[in-house]
N, C-alpha and C. Protein backbone atom coordinates (compact mmCIF):
# COMPACT_ATOMS: atom_id res chain seq x y z
N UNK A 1 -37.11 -90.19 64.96
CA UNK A 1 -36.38 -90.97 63.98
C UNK A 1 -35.30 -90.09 63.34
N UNK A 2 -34.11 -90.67 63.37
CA UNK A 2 -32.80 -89.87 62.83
C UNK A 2 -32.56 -90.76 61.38
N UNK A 3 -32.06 -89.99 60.47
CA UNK A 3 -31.28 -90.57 59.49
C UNK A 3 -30.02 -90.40 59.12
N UNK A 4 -29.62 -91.73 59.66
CA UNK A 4 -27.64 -91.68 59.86
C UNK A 4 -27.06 -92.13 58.11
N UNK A 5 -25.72 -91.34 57.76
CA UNK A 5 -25.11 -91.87 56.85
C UNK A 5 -24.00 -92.82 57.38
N UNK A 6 -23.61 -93.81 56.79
CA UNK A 6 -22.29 -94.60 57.09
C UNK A 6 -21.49 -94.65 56.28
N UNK A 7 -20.53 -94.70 56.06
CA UNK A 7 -19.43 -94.81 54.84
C UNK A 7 -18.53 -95.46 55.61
N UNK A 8 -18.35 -97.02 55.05
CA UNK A 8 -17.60 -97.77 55.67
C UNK A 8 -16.19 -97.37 55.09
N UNK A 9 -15.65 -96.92 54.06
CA UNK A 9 -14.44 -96.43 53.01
C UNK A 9 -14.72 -95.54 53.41
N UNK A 10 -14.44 -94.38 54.22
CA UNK A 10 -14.50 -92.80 54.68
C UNK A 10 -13.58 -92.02 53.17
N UNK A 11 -13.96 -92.12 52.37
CA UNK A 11 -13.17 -91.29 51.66
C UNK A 11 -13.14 -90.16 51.02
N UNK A 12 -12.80 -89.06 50.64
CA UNK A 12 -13.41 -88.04 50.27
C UNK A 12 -14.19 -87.62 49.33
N UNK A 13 -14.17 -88.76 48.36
CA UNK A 13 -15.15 -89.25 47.39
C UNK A 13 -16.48 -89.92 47.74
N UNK A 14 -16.84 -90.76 49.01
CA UNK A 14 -17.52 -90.91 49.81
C UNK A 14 -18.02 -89.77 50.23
N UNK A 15 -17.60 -89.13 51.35
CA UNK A 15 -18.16 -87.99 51.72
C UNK A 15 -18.53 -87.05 50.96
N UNK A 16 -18.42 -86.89 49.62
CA UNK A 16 -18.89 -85.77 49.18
C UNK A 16 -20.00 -86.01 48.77
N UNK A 17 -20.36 -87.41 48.50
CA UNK A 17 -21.35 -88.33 47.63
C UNK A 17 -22.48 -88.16 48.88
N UNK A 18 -21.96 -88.32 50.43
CA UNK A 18 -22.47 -88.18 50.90
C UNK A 18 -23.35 -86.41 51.56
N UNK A 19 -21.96 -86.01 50.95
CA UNK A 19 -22.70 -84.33 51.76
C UNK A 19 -24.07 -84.07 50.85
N UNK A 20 -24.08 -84.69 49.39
CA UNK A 20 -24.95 -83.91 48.55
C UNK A 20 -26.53 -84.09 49.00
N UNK A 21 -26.48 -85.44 49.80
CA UNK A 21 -27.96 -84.94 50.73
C UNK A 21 -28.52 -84.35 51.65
N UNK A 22 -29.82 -84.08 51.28
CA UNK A 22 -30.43 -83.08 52.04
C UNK A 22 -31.49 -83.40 53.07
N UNK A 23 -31.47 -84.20 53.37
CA UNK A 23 -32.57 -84.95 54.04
C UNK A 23 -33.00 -84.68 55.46
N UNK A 24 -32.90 -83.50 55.74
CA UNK A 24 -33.05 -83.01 57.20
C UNK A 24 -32.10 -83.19 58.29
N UNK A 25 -32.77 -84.01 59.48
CA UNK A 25 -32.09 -84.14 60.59
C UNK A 25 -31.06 -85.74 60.10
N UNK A 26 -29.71 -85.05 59.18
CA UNK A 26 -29.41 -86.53 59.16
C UNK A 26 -27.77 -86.17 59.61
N UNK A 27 -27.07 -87.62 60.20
CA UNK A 27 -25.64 -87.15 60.34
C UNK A 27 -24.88 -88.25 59.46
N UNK A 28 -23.65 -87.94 59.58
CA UNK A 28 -22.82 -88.66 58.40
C UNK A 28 -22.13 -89.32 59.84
N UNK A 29 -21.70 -90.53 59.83
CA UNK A 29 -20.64 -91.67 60.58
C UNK A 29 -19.92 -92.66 59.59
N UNK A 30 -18.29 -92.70 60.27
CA UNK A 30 -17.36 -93.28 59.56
C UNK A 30 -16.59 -93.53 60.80
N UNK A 31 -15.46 -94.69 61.05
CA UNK A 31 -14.65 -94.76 61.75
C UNK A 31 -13.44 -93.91 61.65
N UNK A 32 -12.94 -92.92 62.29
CA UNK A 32 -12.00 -92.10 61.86
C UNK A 32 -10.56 -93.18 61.91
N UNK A 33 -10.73 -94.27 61.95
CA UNK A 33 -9.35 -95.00 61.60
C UNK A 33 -9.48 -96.00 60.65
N UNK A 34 -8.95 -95.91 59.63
CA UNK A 34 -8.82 -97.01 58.33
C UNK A 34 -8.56 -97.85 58.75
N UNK A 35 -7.68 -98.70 59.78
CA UNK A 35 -7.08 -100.00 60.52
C UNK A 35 -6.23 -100.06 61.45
N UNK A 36 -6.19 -101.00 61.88
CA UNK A 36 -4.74 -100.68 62.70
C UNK A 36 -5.81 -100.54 64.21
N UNK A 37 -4.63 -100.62 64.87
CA UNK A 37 -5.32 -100.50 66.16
C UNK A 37 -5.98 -99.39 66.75
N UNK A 38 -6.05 -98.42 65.92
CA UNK A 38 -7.21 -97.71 66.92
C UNK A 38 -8.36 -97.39 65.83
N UNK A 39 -8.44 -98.23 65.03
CA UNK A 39 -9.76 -99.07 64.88
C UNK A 39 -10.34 -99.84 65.82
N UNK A 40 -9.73 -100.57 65.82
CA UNK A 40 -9.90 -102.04 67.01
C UNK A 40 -10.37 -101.09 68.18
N UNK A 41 -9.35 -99.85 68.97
CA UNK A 41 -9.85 -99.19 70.18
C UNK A 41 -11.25 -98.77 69.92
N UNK A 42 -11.46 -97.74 68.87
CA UNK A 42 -12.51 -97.23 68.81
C UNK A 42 -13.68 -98.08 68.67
N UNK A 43 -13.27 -99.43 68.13
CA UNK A 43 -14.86 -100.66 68.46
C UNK A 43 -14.90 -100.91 69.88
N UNK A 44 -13.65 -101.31 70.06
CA UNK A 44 -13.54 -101.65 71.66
C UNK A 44 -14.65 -100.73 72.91
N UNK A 45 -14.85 -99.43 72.34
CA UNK A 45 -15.70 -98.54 73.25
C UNK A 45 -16.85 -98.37 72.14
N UNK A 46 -17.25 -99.08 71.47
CA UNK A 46 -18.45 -98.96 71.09
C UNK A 46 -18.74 -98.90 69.42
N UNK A 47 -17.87 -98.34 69.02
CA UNK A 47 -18.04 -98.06 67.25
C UNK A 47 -18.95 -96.97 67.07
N UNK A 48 -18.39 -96.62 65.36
CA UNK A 48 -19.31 -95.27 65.45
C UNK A 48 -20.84 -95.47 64.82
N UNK A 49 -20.85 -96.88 64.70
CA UNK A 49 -22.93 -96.99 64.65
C UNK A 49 -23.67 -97.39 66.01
N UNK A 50 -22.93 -96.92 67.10
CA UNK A 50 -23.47 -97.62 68.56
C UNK A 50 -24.49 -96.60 68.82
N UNK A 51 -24.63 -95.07 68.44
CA UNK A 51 -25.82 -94.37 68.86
C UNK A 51 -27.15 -94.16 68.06
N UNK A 52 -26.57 -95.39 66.79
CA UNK A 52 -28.37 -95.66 65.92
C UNK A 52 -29.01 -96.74 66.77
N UNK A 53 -30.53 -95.74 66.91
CA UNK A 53 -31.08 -96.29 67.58
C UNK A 53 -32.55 -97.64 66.48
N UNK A 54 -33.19 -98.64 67.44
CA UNK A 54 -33.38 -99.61 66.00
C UNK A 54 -34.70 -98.90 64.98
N UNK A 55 -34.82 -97.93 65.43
CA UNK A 55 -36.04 -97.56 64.96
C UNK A 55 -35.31 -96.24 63.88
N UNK A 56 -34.24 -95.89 63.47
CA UNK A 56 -33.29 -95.03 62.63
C UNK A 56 -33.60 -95.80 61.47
N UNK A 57 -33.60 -94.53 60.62
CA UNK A 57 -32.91 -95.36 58.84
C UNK A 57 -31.32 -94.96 58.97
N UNK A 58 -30.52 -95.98 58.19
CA UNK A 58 -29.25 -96.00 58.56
C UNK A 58 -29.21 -96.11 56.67
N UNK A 59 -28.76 -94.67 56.08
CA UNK A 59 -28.02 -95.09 54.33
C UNK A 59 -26.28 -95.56 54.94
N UNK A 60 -26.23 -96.64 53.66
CA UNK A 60 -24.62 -97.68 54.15
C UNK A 60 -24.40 -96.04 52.22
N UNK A 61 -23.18 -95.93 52.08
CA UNK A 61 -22.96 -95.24 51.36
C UNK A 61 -21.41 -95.86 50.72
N UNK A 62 -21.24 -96.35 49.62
CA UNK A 62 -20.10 -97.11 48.85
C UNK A 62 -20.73 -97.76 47.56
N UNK A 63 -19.39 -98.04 46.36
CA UNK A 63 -19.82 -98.17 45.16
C UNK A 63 -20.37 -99.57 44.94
N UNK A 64 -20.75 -99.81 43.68
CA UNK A 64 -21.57 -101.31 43.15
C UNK A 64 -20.93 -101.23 41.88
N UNK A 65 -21.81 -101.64 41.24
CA UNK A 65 -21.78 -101.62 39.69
C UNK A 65 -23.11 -101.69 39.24
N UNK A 66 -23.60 -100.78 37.67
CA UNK A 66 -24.84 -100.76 37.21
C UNK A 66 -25.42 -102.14 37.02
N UNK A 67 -25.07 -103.08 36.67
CA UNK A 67 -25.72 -104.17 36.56
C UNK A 67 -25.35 -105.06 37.43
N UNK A 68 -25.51 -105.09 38.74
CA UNK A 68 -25.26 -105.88 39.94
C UNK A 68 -23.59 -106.08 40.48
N UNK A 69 -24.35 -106.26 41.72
CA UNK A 69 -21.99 -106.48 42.20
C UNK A 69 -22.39 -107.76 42.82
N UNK A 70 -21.07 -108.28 42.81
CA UNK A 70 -20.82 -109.00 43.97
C UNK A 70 -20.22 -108.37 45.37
N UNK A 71 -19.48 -107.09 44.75
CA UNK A 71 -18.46 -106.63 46.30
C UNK A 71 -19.42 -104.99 45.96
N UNK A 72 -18.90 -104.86 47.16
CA UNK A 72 -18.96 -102.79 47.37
C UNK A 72 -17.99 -102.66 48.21
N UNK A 73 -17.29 -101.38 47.64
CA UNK A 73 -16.48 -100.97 48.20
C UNK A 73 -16.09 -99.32 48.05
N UNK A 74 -14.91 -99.27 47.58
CA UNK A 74 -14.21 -97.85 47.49
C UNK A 74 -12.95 -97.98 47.43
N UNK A 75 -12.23 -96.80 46.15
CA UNK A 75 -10.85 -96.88 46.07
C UNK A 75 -10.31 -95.99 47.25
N UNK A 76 -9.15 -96.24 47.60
CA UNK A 76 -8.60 -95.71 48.58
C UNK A 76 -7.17 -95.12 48.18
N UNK A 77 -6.16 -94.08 48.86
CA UNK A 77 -4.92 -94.34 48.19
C UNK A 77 -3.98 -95.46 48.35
N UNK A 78 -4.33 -96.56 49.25
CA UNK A 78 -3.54 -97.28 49.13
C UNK A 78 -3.95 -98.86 48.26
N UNK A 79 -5.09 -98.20 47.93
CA UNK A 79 -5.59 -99.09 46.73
C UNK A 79 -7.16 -99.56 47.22
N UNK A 80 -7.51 -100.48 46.57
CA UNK A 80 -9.41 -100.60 46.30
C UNK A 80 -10.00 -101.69 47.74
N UNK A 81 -10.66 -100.86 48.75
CA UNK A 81 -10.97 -101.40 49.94
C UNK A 81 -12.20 -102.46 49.64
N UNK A 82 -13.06 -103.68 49.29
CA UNK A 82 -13.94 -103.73 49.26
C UNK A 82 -14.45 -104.93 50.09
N UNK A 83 -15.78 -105.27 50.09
CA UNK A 83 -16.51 -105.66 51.19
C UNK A 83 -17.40 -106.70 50.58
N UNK A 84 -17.41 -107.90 50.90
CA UNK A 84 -18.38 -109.00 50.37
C UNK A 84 -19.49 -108.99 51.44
N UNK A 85 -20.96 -109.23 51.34
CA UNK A 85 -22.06 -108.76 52.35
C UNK A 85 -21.50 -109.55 53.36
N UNK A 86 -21.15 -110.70 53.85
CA UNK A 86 -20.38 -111.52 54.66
C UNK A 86 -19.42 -110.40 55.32
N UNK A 87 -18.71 -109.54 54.76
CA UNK A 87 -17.25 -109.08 55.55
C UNK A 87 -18.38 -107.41 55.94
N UNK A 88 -19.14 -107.52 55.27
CA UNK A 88 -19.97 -106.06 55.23
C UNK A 88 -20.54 -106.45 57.04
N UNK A 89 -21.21 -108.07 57.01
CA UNK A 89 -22.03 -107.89 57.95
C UNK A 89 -21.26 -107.73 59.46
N UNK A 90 -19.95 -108.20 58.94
CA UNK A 90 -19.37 -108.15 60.17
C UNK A 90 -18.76 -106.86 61.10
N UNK A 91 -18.38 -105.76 59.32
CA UNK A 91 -18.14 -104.86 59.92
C UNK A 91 -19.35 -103.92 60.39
N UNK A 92 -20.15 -103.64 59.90
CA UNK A 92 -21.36 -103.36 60.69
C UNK A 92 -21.81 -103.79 61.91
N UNK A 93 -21.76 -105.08 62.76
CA UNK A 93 -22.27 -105.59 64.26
C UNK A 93 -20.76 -105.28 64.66
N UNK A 94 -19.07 -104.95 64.18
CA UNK A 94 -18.35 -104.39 64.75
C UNK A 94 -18.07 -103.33 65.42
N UNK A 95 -19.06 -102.26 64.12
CA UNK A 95 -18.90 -100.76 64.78
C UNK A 95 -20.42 -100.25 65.14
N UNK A 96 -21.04 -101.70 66.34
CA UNK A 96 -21.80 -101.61 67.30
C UNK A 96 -23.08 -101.04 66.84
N UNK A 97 -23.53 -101.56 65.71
CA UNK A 97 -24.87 -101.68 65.50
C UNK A 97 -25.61 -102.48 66.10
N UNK A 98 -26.74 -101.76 66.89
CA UNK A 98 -27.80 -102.54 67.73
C UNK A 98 -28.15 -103.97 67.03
N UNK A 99 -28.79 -104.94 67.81
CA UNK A 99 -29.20 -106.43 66.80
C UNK A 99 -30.69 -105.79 66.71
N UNK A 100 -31.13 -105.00 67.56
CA UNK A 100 -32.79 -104.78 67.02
C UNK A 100 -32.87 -104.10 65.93
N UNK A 101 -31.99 -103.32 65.12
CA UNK A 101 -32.08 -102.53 64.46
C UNK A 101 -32.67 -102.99 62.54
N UNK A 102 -33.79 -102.29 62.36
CA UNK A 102 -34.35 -102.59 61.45
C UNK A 102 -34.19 -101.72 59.96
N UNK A 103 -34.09 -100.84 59.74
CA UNK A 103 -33.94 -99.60 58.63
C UNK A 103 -32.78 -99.66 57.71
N UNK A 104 -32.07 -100.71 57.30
CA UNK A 104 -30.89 -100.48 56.65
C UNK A 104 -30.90 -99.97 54.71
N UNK A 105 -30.51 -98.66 53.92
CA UNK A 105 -30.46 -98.38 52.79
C UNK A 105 -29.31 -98.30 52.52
N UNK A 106 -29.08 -99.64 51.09
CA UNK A 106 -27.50 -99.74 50.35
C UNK A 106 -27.49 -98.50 49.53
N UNK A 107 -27.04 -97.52 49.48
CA UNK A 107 -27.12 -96.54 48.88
C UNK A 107 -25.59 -97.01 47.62
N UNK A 108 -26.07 -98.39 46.81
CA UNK A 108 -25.00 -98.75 45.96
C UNK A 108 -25.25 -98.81 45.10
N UNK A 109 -25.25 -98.25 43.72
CA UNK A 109 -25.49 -98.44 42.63
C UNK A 109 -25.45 -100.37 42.12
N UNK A 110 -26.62 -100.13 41.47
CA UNK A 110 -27.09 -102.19 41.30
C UNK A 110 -27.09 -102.75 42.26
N UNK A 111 -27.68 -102.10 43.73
CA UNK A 111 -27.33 -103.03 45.17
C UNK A 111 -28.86 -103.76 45.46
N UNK A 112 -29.82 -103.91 44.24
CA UNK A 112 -31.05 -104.35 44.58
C UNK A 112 -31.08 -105.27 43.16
N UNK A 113 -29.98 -105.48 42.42
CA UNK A 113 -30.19 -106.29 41.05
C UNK A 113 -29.14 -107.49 41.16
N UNK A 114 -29.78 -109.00 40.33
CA UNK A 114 -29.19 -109.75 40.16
C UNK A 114 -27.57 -109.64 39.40
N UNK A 115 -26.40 -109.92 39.80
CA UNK A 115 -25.00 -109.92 39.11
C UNK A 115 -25.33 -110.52 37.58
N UNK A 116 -24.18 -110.09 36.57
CA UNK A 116 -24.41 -110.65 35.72
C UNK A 116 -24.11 -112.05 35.42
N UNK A 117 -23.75 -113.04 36.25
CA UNK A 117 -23.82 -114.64 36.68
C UNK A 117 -24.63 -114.61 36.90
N UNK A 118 -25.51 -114.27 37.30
CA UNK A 118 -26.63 -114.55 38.29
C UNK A 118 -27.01 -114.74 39.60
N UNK A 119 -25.57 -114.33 40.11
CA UNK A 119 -25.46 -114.11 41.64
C UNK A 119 -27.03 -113.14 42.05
N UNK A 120 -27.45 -113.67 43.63
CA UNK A 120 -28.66 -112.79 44.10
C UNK A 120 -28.16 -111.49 43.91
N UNK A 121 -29.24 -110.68 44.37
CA UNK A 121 -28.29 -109.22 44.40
C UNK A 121 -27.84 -108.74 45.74
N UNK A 122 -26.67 -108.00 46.00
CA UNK A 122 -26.14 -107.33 47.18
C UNK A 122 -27.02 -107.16 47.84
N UNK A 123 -28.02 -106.70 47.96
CA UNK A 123 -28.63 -106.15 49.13
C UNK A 123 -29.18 -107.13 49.69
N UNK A 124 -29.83 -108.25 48.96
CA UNK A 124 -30.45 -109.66 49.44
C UNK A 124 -29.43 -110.47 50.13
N UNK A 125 -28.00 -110.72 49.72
CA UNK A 125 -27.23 -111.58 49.96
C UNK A 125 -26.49 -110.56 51.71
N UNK A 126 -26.38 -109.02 51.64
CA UNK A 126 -26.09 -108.47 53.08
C UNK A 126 -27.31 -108.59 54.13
N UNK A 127 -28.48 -108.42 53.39
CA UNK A 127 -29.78 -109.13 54.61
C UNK A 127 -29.57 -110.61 55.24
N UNK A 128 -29.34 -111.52 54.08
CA UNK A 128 -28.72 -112.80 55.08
C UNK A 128 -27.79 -112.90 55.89
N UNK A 129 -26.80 -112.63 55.55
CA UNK A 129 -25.59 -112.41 56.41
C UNK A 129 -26.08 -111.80 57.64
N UNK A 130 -26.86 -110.25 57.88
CA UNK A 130 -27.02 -109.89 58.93
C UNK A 130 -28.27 -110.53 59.61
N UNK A 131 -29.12 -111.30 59.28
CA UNK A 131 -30.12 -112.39 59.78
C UNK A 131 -29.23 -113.05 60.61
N UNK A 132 -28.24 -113.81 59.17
CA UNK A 132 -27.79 -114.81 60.52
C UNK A 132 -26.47 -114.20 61.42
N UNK A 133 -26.04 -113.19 61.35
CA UNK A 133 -25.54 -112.38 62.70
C UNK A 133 -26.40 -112.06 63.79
N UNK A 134 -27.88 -112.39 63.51
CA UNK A 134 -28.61 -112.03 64.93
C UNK A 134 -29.13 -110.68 64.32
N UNK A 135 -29.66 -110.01 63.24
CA UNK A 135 -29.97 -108.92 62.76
C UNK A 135 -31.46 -109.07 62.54
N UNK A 136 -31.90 -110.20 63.38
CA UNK A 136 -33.47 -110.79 62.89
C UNK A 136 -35.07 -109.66 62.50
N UNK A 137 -34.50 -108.64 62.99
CA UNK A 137 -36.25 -107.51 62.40
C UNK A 137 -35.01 -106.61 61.49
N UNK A 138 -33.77 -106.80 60.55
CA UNK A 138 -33.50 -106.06 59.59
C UNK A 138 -34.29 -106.31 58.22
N UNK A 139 -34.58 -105.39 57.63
CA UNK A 139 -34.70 -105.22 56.28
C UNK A 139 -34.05 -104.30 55.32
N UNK A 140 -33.32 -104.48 54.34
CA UNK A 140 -32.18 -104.55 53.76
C UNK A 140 -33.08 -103.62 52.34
N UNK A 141 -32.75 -102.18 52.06
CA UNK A 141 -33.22 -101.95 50.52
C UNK A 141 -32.15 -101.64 49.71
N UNK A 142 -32.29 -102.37 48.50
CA UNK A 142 -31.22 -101.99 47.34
C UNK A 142 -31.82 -101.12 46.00
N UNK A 143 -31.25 -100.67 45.33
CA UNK A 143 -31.64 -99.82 44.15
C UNK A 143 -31.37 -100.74 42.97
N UNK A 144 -32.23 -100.34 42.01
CA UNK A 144 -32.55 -101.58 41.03
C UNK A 144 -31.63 -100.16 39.57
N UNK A 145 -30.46 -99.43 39.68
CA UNK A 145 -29.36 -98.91 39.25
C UNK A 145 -28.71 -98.18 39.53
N UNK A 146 -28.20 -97.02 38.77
CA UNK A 146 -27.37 -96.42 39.20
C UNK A 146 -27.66 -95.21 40.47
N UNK A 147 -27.34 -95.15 42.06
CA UNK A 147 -27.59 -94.56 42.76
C UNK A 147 -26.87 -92.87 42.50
N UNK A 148 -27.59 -91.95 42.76
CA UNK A 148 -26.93 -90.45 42.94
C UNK A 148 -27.45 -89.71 43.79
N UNK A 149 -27.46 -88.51 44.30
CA UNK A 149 -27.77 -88.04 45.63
C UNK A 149 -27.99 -86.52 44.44
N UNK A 150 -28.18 -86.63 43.22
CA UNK A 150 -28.39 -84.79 42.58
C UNK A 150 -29.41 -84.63 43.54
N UNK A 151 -29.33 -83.24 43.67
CA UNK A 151 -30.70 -82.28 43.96
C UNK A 151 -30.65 -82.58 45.64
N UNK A 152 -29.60 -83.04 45.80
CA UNK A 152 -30.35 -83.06 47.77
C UNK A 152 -31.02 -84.44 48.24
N UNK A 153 -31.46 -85.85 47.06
CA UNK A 153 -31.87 -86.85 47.57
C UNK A 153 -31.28 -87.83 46.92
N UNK A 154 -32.04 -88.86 47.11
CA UNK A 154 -31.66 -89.90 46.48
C UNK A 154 -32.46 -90.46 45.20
N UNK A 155 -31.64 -90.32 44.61
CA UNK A 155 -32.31 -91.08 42.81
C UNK A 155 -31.69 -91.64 42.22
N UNK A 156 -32.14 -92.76 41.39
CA UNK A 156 -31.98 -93.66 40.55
C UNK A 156 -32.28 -93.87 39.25
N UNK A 157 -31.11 -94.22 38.56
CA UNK A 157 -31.50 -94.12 36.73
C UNK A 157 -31.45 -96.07 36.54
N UNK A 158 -32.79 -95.99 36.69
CA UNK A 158 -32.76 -97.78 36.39
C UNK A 158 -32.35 -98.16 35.48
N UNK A 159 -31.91 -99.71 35.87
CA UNK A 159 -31.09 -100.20 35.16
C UNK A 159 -31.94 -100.83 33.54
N UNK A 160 -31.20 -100.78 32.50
CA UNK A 160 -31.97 -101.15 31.75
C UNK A 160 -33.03 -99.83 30.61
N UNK A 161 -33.29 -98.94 31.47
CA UNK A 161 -33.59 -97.37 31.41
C UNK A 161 -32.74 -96.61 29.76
N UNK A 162 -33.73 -96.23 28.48
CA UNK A 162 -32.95 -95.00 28.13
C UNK A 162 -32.93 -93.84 28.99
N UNK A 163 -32.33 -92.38 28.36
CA UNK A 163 -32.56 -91.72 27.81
C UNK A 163 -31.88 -91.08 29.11
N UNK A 164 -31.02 -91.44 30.16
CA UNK A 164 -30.66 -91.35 31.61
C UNK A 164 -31.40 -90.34 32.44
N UNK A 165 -33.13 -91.02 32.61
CA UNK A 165 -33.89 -90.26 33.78
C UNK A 165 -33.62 -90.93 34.71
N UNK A 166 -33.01 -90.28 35.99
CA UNK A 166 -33.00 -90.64 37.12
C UNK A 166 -34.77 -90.37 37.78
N UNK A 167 -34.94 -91.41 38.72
CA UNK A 167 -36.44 -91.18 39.60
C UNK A 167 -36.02 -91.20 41.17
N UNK A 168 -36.89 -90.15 41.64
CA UNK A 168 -36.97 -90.52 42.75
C UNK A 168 -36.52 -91.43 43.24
N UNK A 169 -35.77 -91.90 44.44
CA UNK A 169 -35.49 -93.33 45.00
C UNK A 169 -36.53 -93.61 45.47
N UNK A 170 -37.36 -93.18 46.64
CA UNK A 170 -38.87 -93.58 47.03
C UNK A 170 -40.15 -94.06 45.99
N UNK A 171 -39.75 -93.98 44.69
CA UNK A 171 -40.97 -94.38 44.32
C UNK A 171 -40.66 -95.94 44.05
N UNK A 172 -41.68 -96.81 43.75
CA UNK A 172 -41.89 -98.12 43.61
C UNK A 172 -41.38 -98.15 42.53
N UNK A 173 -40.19 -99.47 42.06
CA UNK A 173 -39.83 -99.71 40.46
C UNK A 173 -38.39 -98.72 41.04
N UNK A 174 -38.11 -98.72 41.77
CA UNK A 174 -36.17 -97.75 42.04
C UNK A 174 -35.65 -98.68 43.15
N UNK A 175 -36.28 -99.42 43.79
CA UNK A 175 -35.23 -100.14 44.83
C UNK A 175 -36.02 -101.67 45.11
N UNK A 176 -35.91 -102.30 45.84
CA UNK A 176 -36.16 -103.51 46.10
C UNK A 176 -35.97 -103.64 47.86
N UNK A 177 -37.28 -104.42 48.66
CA UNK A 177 -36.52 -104.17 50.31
C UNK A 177 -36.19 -105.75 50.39
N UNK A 178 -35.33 -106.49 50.67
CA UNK A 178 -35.30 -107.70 51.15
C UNK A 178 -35.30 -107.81 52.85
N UNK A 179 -36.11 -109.19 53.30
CA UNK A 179 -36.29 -108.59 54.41
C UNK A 179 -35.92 -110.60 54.83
């Protein structure tokens, strides 16, 4: 079992968010083209999630908001890239994620909490989307606040929380799996 990072916004704010873990045998993947056609080429031969295999945990790595999103995304310099779980699911089965593939972590701050409308939360509403893309044994975990990678892992200062203790992400009461 490998643990892949993705950063759909490759940005260097991304990646750094991403280098700060430590999690062993893990690699970081991004499409090295923002758009344009050799995006399109590089799906065309496969995309860069075609070598997670379905039995991988795959962290998705991009922002939320503490008390639920509707979008995730990332600023970019040519301004704010973001992704509704709908445009999320697509770009994910674009850059050739297996359909067996089961392990997916929103590594998004509020990506496991209801919006403040009351929209479901992100991570529930990108599990449907990839259900009905044919994603049928995914299960989808979101963090119930603010996500950070201190110390080499992943932790969470729940939402709602004084006194800003971040916990463990693995313990019960830090994320939510929708499946």
């Amino acid at each position: 079992m490998t643990t892949w990072i993705y950063l759909p916004v490759p940005t260097q704010e991304m990646r750094d968010f991403a280098s700060g873990l430590q999690l062993g045998g893990q690699y970081t993947l991004s499409n090295h083209f923002v758009s344009g056609k050799g995006k399109a080429v590089s799906r065309f031969f496969g995309g860069c999630l075609d070598g997670v295999s379905p039995w991988d945990t795959l962290l998705l790595i991009c922002h939320g908001a503490t008390g639920g999103s509707r979008f995730t995304g990332a600023q970019r310099a040519d301004g704010l890239k973001k992704y509704s779980p709908e445009e999320l699911a697509v770009v994910i089965r674009k850059e050739g994620l297996t359909k067996a593939f089961i392990d997916l972590k929103l590594l998004v701050c509020g990506g496991g909490l209801r919006t403040a409308k009351g929209d479901d939360p992100f991570a529930q509403r990108t599990c449907e989307a990839l259900k009905g893309d044919g994603y049928s044994q995914i299960r989808v975990t979101g963090y119930l606040g603010d996500v950070s990678t201190t110390g080499g892992k992943i932790t969470v200062l729940r939402d709602g929380e004084q006194g800003g203790k971040y916990y463990d992400g693995n313990v019960p009461g830090s994320y939510k799996v929708y499946r």
